[in-house]
N, C-alpha and C. Protein backbone atom coordinates (compact mmCIF):
# COMPACT_ATOMS: atom_id res chain seq x y z
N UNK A 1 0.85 -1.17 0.00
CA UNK A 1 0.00 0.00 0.00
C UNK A 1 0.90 1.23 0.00
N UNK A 2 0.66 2.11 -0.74
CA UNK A 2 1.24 3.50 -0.75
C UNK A 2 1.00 4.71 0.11
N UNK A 3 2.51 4.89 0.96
CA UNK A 3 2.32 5.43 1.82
C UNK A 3 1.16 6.59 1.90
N UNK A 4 0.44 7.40 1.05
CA UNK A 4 -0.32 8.40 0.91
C UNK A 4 -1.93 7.13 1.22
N UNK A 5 -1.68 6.49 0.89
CA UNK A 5 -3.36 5.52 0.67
C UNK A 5 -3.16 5.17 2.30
N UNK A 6 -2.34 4.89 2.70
CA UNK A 6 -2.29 4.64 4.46
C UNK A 6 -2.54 5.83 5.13
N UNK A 7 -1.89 6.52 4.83
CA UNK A 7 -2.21 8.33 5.59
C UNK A 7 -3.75 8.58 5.69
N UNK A 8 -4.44 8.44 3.90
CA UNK A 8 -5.86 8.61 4.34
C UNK A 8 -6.38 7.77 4.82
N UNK A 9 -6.21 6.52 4.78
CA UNK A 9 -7.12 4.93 5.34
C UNK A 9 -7.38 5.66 7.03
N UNK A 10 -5.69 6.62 7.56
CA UNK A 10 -5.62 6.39 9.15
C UNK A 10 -6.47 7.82 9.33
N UNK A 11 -6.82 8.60 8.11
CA UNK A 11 -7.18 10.15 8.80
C UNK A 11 -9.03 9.78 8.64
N UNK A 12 -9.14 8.73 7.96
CA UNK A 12 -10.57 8.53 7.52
C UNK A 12 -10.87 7.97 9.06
N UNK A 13 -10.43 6.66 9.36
CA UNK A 13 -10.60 6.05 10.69
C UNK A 13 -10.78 6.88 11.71
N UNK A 14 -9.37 7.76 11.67
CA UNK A 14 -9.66 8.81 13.30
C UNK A 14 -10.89 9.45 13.12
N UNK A 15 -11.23 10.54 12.11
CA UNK A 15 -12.21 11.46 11.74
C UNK A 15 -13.59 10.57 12.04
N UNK A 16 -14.05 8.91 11.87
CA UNK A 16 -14.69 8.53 12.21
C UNK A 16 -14.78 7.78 13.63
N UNK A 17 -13.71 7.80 14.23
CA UNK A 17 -13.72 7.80 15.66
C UNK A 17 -13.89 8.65 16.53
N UNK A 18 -13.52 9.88 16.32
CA UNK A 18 -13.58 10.92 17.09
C UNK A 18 -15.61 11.46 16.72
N UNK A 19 -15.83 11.15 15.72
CA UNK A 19 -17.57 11.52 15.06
C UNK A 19 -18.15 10.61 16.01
N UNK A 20 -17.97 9.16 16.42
CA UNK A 20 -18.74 8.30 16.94
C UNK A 20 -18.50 8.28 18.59
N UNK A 21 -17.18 8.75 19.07
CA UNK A 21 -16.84 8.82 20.47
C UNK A 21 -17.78 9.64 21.45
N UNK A 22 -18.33 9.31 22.51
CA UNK A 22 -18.89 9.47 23.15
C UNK A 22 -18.24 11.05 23.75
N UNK A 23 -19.39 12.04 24.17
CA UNK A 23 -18.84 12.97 25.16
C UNK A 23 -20.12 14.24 25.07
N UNK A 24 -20.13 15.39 25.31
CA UNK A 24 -21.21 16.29 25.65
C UNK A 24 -21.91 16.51 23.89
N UNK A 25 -21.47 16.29 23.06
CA UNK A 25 -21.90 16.88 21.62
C UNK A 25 -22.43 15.34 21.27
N UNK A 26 -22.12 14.45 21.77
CA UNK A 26 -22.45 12.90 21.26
C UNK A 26 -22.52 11.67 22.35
N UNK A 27 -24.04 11.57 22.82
CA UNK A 27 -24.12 11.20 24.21
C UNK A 27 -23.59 9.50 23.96
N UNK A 28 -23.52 9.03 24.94
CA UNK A 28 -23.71 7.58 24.67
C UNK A 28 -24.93 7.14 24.00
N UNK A 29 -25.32 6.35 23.24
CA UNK A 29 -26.65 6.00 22.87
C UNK A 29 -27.32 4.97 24.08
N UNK A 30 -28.66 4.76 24.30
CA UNK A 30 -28.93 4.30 25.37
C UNK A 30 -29.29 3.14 24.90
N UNK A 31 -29.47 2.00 26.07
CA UNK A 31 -29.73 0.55 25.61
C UNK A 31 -31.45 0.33 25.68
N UNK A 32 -31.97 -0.44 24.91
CA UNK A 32 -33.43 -0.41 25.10
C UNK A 32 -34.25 -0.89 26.09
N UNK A 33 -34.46 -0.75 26.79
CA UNK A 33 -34.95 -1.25 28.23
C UNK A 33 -35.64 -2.70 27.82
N UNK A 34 -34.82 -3.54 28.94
CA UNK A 34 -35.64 -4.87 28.46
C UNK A 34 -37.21 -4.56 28.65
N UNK A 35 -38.19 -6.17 28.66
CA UNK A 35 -39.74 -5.54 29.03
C UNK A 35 -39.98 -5.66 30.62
N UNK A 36 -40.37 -5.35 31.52
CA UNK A 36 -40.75 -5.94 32.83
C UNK A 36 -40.52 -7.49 32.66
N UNK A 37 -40.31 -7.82 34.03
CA UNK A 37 -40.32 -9.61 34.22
C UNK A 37 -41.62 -9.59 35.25
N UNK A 38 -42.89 -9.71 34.69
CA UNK A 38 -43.78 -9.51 35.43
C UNK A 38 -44.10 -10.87 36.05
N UNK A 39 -43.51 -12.32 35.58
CA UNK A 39 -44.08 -13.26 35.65
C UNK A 39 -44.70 -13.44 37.47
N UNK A 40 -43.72 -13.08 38.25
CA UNK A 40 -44.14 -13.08 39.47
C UNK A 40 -45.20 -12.20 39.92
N UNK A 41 -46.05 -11.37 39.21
CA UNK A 41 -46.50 -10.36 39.74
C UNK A 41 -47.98 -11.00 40.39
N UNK A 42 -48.57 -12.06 40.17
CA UNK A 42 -49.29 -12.33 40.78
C UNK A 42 -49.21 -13.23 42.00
N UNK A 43 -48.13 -13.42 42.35
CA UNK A 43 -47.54 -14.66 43.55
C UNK A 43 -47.76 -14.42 44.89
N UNK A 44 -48.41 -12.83 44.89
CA UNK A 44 -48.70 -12.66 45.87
C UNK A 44 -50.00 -13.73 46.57
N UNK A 45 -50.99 -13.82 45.33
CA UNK A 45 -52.31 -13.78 45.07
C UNK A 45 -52.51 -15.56 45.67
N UNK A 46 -51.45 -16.30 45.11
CA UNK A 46 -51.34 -17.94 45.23
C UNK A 46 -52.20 -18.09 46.97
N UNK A 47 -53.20 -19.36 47.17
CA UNK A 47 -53.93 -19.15 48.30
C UNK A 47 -55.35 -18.97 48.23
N UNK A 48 -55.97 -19.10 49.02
CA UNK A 48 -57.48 -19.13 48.93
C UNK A 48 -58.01 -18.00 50.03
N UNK A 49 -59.05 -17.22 49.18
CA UNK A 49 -59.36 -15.64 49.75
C UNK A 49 -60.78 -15.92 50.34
N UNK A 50 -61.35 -15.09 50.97
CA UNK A 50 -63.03 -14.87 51.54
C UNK A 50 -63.17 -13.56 50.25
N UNK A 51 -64.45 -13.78 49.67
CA UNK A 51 -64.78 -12.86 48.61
C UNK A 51 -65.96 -12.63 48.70
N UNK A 52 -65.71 -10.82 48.83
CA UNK A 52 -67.07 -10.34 49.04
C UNK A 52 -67.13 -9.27 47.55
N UNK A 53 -68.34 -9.49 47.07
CA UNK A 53 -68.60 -9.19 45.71
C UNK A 53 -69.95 -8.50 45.26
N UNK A 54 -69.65 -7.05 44.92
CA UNK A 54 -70.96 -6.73 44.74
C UNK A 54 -70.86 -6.07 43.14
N UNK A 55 -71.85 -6.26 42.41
CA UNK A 55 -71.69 -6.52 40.76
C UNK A 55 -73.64 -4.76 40.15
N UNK A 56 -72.92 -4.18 39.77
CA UNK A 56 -74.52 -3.69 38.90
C UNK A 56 -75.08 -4.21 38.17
N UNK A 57 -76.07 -4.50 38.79
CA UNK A 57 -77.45 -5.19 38.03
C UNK A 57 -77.30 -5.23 36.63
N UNK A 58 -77.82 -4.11 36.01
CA UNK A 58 -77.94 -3.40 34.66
C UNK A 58 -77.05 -2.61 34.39
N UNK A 59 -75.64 -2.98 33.76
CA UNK A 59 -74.82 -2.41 33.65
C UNK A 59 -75.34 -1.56 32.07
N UNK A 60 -74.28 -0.14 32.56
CA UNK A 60 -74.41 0.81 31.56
C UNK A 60 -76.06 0.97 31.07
N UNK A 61 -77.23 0.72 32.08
CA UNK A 61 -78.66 1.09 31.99
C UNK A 61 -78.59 2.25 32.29
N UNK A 62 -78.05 3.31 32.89
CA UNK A 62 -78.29 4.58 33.63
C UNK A 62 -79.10 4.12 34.84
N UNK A 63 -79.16 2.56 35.25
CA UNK A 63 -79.67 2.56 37.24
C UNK A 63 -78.89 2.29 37.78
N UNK A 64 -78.75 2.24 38.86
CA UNK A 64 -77.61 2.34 40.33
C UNK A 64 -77.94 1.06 41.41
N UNK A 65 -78.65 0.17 40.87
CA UNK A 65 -78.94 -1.25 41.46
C UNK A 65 -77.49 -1.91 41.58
N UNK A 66 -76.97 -2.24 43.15
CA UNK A 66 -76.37 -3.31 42.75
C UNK A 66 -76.68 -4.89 43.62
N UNK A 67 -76.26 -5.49 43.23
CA UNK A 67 -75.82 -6.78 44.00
C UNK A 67 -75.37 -7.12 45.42
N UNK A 68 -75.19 -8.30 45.68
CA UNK A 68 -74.03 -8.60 46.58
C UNK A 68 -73.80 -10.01 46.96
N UNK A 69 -72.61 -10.58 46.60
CA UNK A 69 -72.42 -11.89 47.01
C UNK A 69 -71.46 -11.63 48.27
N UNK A 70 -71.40 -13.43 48.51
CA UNK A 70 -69.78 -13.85 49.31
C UNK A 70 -69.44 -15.40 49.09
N UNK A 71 -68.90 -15.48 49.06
CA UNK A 71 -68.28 -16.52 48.80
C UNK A 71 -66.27 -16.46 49.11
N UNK A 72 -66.03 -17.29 48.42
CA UNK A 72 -64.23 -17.84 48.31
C UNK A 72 -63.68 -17.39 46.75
N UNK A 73 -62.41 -17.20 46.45
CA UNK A 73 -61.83 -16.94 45.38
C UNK A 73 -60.20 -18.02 46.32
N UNK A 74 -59.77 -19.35 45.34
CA UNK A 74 -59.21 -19.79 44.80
C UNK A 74 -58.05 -19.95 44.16
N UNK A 75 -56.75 -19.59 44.21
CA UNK A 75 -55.92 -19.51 43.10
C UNK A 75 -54.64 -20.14 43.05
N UNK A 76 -54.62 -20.64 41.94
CA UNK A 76 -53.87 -21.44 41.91
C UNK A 76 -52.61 -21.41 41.01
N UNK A 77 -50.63 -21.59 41.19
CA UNK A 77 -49.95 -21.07 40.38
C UNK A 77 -49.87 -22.64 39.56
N UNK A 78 -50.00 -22.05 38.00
CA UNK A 78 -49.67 -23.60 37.17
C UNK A 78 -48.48 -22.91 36.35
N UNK A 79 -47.97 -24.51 35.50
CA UNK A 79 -46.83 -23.78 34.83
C UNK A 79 -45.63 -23.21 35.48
N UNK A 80 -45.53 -23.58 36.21
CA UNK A 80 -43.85 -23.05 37.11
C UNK A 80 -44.06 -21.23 36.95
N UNK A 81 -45.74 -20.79 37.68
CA UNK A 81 -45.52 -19.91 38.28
C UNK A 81 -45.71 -18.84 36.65
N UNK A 82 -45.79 -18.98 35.51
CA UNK A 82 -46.20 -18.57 33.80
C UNK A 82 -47.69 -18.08 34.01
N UNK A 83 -48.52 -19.18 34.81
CA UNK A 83 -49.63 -18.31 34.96
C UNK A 83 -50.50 -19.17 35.57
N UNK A 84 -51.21 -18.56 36.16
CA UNK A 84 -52.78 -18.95 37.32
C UNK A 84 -54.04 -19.24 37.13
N UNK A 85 -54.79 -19.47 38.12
CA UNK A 85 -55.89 -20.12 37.86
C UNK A 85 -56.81 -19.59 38.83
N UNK A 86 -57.92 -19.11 38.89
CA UNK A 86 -58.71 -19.03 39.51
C UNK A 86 -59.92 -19.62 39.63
N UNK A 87 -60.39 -19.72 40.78
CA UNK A 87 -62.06 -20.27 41.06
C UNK A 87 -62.40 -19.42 41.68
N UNK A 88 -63.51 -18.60 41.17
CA UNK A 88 -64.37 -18.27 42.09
C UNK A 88 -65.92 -18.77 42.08
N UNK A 89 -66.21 -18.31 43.81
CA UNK A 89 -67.56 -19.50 43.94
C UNK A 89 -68.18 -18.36 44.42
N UNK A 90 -69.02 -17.54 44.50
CA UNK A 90 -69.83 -16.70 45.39
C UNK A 90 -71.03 -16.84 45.20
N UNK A 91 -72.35 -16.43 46.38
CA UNK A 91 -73.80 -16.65 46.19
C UNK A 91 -74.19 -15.03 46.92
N UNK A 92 -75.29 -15.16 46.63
CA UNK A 92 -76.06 -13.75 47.28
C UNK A 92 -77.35 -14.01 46.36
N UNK A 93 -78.39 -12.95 47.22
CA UNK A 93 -79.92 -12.97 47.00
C UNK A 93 -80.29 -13.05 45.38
N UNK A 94 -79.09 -13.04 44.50
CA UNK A 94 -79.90 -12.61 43.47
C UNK A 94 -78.82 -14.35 42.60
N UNK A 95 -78.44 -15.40 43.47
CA UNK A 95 -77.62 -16.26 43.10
C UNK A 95 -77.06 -16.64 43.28
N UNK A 96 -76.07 -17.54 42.54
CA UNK A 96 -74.55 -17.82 42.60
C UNK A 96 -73.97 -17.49 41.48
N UNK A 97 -72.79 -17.23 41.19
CA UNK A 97 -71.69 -16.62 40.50
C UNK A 97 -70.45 -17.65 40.27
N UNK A 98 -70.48 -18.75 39.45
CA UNK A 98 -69.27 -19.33 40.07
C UNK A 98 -68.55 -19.24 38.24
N UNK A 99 -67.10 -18.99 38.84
CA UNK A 99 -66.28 -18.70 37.27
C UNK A 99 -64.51 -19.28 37.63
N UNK A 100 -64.29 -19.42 36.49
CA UNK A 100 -62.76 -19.50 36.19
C UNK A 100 -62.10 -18.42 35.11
N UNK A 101 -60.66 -18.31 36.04
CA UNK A 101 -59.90 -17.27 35.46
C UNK A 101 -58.60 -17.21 35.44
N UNK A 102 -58.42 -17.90 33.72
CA UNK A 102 -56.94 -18.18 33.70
C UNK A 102 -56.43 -16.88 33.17
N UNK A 103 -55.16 -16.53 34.35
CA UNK A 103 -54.07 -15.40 33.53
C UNK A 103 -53.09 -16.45 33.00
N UNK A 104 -52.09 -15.71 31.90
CA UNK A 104 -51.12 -16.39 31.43
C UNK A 104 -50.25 -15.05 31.16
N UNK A 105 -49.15 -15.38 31.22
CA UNK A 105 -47.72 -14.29 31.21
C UNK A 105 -46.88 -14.24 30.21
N UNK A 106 -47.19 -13.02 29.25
CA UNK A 106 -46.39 -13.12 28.07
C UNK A 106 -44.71 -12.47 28.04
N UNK A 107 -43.86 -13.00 28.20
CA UNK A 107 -42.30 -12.87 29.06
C UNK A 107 -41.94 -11.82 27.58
N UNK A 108 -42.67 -11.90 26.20
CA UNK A 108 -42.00 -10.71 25.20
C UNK A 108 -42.33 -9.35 25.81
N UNK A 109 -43.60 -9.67 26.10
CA UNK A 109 -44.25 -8.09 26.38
C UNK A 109 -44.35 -7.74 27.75
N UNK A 110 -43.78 -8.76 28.90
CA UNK A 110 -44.06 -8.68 29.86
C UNK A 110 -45.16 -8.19 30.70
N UNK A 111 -46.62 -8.44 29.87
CA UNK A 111 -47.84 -8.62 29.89
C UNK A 111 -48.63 -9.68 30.59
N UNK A 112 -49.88 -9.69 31.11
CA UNK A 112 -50.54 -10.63 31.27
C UNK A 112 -51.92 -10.87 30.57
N UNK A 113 -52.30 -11.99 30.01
CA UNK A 113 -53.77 -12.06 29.58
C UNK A 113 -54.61 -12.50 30.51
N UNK A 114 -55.59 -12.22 30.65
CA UNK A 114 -56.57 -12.62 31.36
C UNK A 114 -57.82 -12.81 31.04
N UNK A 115 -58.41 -14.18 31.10
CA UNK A 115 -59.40 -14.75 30.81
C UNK A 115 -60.30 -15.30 31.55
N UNK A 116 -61.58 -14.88 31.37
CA UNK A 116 -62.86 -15.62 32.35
C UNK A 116 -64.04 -16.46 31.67
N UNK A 117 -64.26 -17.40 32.33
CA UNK A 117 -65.25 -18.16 31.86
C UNK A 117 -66.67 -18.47 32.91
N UNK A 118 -67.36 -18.09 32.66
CA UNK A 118 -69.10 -17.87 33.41
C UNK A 118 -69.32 -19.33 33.49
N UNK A 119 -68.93 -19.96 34.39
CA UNK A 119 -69.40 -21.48 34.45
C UNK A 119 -71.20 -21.26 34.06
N UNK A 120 -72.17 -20.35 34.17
CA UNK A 120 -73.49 -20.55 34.01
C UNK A 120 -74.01 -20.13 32.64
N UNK A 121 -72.73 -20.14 31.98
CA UNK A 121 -72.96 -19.75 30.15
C UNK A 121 -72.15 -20.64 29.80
N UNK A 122 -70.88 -21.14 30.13
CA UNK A 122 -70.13 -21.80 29.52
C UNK A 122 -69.04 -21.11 28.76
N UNK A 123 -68.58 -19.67 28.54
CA UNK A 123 -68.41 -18.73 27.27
C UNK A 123 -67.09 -18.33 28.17
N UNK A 124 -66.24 -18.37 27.54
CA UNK A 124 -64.40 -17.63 27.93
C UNK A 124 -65.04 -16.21 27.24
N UNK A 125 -64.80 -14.91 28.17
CA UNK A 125 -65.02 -13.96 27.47
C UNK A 125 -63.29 -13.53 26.54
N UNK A 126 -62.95 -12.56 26.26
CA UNK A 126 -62.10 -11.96 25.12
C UNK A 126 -61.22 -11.67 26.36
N UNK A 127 -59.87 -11.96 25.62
CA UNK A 127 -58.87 -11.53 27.14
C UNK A 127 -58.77 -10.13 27.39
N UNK A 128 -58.40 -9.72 28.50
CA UNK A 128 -57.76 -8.31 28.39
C UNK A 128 -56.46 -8.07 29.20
N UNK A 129 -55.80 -7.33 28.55
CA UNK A 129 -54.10 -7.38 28.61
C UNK A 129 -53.43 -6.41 29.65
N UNK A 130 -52.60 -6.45 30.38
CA UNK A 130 -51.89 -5.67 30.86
C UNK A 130 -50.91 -6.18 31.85
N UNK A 131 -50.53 -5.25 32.67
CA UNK A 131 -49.58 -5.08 34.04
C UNK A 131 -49.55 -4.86 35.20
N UNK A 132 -48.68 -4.88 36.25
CA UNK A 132 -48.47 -4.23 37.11
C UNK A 132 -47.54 -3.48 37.48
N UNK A 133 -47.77 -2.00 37.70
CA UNK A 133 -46.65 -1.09 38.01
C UNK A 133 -47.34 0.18 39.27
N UNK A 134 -46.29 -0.09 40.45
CA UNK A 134 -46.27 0.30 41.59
C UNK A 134 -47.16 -0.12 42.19
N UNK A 135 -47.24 -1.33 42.33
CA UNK A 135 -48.13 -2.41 42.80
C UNK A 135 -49.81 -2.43 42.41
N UNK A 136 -50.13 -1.98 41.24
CA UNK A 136 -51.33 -1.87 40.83
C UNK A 136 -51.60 -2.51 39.56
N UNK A 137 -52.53 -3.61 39.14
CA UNK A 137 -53.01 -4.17 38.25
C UNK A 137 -53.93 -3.35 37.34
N UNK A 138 -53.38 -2.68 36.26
CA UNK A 138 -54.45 -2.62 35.27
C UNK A 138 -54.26 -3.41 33.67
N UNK A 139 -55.77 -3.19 33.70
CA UNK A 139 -55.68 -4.79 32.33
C UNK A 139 -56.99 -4.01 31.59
N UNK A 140 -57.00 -4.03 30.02
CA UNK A 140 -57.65 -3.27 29.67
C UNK A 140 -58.11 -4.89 28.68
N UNK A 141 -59.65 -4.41 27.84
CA UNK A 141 -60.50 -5.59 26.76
C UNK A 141 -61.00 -4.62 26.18
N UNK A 142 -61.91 -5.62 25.62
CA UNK A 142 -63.14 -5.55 24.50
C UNK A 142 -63.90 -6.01 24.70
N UNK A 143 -65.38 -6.29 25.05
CA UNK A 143 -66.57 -6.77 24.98
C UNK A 143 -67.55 -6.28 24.73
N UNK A 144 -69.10 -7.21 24.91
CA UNK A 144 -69.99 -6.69 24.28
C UNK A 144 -70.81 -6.86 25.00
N UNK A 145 -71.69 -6.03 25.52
CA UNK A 145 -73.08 -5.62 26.81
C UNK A 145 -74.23 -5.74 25.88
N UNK A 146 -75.06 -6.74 25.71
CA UNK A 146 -76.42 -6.33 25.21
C UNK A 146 -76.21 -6.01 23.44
N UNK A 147 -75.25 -6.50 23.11
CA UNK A 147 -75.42 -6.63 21.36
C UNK A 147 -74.44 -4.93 21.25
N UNK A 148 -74.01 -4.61 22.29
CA UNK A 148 -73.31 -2.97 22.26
C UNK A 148 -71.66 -3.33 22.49
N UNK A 149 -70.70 -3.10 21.67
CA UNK A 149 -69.36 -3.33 21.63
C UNK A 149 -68.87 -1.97 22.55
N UNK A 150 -68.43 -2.54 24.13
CA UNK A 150 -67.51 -1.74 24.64
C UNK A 150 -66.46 -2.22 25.17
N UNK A 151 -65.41 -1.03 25.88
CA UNK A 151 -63.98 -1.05 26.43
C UNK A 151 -64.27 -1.73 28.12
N UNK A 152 -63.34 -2.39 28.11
CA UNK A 152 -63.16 -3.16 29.56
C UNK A 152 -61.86 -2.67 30.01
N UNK A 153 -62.05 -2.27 31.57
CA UNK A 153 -60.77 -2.18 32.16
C UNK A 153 -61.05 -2.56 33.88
N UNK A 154 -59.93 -3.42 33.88
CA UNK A 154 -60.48 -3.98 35.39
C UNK A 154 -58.66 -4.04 36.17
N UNK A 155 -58.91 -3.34 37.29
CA UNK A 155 -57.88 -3.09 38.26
C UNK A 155 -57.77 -3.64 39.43
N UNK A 156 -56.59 -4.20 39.81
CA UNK A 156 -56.41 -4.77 40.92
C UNK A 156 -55.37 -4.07 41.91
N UNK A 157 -55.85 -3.08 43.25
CA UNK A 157 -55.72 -1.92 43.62
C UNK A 157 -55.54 -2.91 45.17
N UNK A 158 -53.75 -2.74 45.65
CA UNK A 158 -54.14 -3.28 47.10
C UNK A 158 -54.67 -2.32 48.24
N UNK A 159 -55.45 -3.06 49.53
CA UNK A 159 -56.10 -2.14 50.39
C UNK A 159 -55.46 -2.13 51.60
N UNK A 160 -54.73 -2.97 51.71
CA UNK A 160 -53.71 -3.11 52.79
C UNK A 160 -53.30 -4.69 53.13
N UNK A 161 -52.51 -4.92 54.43
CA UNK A 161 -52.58 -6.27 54.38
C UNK A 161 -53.47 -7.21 54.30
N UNK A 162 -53.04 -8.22 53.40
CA UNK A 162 -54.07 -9.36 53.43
C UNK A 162 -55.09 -8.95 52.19
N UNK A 163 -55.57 -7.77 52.13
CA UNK A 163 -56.69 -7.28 51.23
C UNK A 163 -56.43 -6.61 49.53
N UNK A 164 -57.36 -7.06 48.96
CA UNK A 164 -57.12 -6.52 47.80
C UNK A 164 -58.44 -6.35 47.13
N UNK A 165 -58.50 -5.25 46.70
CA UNK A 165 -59.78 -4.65 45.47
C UNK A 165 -59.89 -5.18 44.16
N UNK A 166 -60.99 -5.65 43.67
CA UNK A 166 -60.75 -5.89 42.07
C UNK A 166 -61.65 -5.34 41.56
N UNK A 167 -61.80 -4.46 40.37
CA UNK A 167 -62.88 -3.54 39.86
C UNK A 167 -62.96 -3.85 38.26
N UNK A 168 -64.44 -3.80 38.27
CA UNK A 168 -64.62 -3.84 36.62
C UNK A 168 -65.28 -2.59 36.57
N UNK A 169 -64.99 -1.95 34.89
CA UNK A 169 -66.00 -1.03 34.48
C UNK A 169 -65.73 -0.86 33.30
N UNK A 170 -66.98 -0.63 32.38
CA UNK A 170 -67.42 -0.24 31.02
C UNK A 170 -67.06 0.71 30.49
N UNK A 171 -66.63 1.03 29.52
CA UNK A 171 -67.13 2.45 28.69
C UNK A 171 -67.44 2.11 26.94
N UNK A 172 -68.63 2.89 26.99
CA UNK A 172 -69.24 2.53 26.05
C UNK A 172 -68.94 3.67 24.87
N UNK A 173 -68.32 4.58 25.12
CA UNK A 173 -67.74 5.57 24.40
C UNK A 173 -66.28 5.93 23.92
N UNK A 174 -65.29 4.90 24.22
CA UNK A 174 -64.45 4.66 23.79
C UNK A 174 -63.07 5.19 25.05
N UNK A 175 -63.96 5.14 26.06
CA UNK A 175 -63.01 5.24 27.36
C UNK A 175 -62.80 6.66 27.84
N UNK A 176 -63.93 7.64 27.07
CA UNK A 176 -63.94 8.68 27.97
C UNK A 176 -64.58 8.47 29.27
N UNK A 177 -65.03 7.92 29.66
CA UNK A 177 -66.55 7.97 30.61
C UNK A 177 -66.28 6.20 30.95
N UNK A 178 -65.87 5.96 32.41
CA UNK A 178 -66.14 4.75 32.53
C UNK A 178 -67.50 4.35 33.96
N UNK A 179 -68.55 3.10 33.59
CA UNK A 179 -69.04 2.73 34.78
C UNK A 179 -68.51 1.61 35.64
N UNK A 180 -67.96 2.06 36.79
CA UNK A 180 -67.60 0.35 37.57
C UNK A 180 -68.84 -0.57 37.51
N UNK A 181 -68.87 -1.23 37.43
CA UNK A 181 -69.83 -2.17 37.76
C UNK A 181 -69.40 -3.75 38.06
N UNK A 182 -68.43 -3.81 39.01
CA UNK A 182 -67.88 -5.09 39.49
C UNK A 182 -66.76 -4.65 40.68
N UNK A 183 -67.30 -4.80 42.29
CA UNK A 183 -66.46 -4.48 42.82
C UNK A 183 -66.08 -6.11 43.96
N UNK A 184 -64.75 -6.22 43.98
CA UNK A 184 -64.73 -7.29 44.71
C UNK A 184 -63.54 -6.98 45.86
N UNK A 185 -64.01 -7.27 46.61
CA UNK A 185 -62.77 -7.31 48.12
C UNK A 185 -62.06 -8.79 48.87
N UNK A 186 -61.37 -8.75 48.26
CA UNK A 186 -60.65 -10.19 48.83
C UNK A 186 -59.49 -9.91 49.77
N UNK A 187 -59.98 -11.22 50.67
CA UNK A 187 -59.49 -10.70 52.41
C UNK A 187 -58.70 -12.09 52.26
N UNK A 188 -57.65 -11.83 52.72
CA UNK A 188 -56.91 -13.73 53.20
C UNK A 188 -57.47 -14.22 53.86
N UNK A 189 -57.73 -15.85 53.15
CA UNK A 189 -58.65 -16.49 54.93
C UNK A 189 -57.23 -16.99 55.73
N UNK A 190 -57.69 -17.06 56.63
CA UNK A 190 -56.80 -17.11 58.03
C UNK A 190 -56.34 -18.79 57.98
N UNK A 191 -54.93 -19.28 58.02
CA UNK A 191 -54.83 -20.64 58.34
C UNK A 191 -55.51 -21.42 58.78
């Protein structure tokens, strides 16, 4: 190689080292944040709860009727802890309520799905997806009330020891305006 073709090979190299070197005009570039490792996020939950459950009648009717069961909620870790299982059994004046509810843990998105099935229809409704961050469960869907396609979002909000909130509510307008209409309080039962 001729000494002049080496001179530029070495002024091309520096000029592109010094362009790519890190410092106040050229930050480091940052690494992409892996996703959450949420898989544990429900391990709290593993154990069998006292469940008190009160549900609106006529959801998204414009009335203010609600419910009220009690019963047990169930849960169980399958899958080395990937994802859970629930039973719930509750009764009150207007019934019984008894359902299953498998989450499953997606480790790309570090997401959870969550799925319920109305043992008194038989019907897995449509999952709805999400997380937990700063110890709060929200999980957002899709369903359909009465032949009417709306947004689902249901949160799992702790109340202190032992206790935890679970809330459903509608919006039928595309999530400006939501109605709860599913409130549940699960207490640890005692050894």
């Amino acid at each position: 190689m001729k000494p002049t073709s080496i001179a530029l090979l070495m002024s091309a190299v520096l000029v592109f080292s010094q362009s790519s070197a890190v410092g106040p005009d050229n930050p480091a570039p940052r690494a992409s944040a892996a996703p959450h490792n949420g898989q544990h996020d429900f391990d709290w939950e593993i154990g069998t709860w006292d469940t008190h459950l009160k549900r609106l009648r006529e959801p998204l009717s414009g009335k203010t009727e609600w419910v009220e069961y009690a019963g047990t909620s169930v849960v169980k870790a399958i899958m080395g802890g990937r994802a859970n299982l629930v039973e719930l059994d509750v009764r009150g004046s207007s019934g019984r309520i008894a359902g299953v509810s498998l989450r499953l843990y997606q480790p790309a998105s570090g997401q959870w799905t969550l799925h319920f099935a109305n043992l008194a229809n038989g019907m897995l409704t449509d999952p709805m997806q999400g997380s937990f961050k700063d110890g709060q469960g929200s999980f957002y869907g899709k369903d359909t009330v009465n032949g009417r396609a709306v947004l689902v979002r249901f949160l799992i909000v702790p109340m202190g020891a032992g206790q935890w909130r679970f809330e459903q509510a509608y919006s039928a307008d595309g999530g400006q305006r939501w109605e709860t209409n599913w409130i549940a309080i699960d207490s640890r039962r005692k050894a």
